[in-house]
Protein backbone atom coordinates (compact mmCIF):
# COMPACT_ATOMS: atom_id res chain seq x y z
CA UNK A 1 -37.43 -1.73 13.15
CA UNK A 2 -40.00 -2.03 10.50
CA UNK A 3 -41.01 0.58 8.07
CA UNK A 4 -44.26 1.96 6.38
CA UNK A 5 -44.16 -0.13 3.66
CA UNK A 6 -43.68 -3.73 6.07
CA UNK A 7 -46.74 -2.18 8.13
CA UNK A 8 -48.73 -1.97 4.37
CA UNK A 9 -48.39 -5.20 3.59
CA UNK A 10 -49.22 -6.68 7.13
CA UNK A 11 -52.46 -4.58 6.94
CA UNK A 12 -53.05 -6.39 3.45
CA UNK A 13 -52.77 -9.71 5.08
CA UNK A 14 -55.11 -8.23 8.06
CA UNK A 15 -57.71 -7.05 5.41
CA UNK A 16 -57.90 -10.53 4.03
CA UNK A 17 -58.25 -12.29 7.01
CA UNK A 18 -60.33 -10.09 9.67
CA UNK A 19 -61.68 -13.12 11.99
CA UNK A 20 -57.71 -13.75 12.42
CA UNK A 21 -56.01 -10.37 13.21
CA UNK A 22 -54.39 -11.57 16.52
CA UNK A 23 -52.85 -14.42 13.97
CA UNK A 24 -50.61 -11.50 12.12
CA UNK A 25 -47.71 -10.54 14.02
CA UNK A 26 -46.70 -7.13 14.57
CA UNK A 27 -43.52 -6.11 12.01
CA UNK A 28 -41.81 -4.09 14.59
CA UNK A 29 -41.98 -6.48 17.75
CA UNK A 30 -43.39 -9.48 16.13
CA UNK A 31 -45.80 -9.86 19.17
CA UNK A 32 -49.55 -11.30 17.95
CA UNK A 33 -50.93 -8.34 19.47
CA UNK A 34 -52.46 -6.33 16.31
CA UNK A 35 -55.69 -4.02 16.64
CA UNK A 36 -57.35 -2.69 13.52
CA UNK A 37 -59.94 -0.21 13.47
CA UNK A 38 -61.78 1.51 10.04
CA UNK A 39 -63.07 4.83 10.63
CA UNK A 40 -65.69 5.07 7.67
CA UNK A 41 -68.64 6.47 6.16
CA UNK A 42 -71.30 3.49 6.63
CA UNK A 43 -73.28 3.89 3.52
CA UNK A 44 -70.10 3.66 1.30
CA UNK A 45 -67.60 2.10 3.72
CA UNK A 46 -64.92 4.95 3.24
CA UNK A 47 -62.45 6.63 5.48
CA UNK A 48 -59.62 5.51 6.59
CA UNK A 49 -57.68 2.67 9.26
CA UNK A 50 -56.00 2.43 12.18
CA UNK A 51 -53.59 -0.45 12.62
CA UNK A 52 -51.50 -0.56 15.69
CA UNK A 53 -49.92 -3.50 17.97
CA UNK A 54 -50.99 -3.31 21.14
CA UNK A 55 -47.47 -4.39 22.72
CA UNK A 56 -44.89 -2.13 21.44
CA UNK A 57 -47.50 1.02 20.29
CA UNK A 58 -46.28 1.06 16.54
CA UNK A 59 -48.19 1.56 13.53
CA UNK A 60 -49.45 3.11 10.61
CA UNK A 61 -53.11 5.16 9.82
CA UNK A 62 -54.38 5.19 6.00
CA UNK A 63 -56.53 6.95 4.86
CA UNK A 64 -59.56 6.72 2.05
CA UNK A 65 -59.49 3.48 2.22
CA UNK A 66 -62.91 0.50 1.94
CA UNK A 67 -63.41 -1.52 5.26
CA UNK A 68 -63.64 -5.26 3.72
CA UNK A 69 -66.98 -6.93 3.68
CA UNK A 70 -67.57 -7.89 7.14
CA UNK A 71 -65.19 -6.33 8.84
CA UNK A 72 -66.46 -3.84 12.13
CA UNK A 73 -66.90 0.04 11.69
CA UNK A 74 -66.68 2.76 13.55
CA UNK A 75 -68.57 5.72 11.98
CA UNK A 76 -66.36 8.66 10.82
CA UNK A 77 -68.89 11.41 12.42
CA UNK A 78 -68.76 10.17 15.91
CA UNK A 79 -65.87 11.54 17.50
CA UNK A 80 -65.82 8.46 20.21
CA UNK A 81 -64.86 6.12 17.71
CA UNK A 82 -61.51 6.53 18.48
CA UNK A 83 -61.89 6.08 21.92
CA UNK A 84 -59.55 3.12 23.48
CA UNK A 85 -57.47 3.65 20.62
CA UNK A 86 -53.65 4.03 22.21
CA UNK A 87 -51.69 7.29 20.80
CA UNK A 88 -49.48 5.07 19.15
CA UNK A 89 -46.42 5.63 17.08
CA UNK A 90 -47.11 6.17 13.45
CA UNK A 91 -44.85 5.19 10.18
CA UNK A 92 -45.25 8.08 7.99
């Protein structure tokens, strides 16, 4: 079983290559099932992620972090944009 800090780096290697997050395998199940999802402020790109495999429900949130260039956003003041988002387990 992975930990927080295997789940960090993964979504390092997700921020740097958005187009190719079902590329990165999951650290827990290594399944290529991984869903990201930045919850931000639009006009400064703040807030915070959600990164979660969609096979075995493990994962980690962060928060104040920057969505990278290019990458979708949900906005932080709409409560729906966490909707379809699984209540996954987190690594505190």
């Amino acid at each position: 079983m992975a930990d927080r800090a295997a789940w960090l780096r993964v979504l390092g290697r997700v921020a740097d290559r958005q187009s190719e997050v079902g590329l990165v395998s999951c650290p827990d199940c290594g399944q290529d099932q991984l869903e990201v999802r930045y919850i931000v402020k639009h006009e400064s790109r703040i807030g915070y992620v959600l990164l979660w495999c969609g096979k075995c429900l493990h994962g980690i949130s962060v928060s104040r972090v920057r969505a990278p260039e290019g990458a979708p956003t949900w906005s932080i003041d709409d409560p729906a944009s966490v909707e379809g988002v699984p209540n996954f387990a987190r690594y505190e």
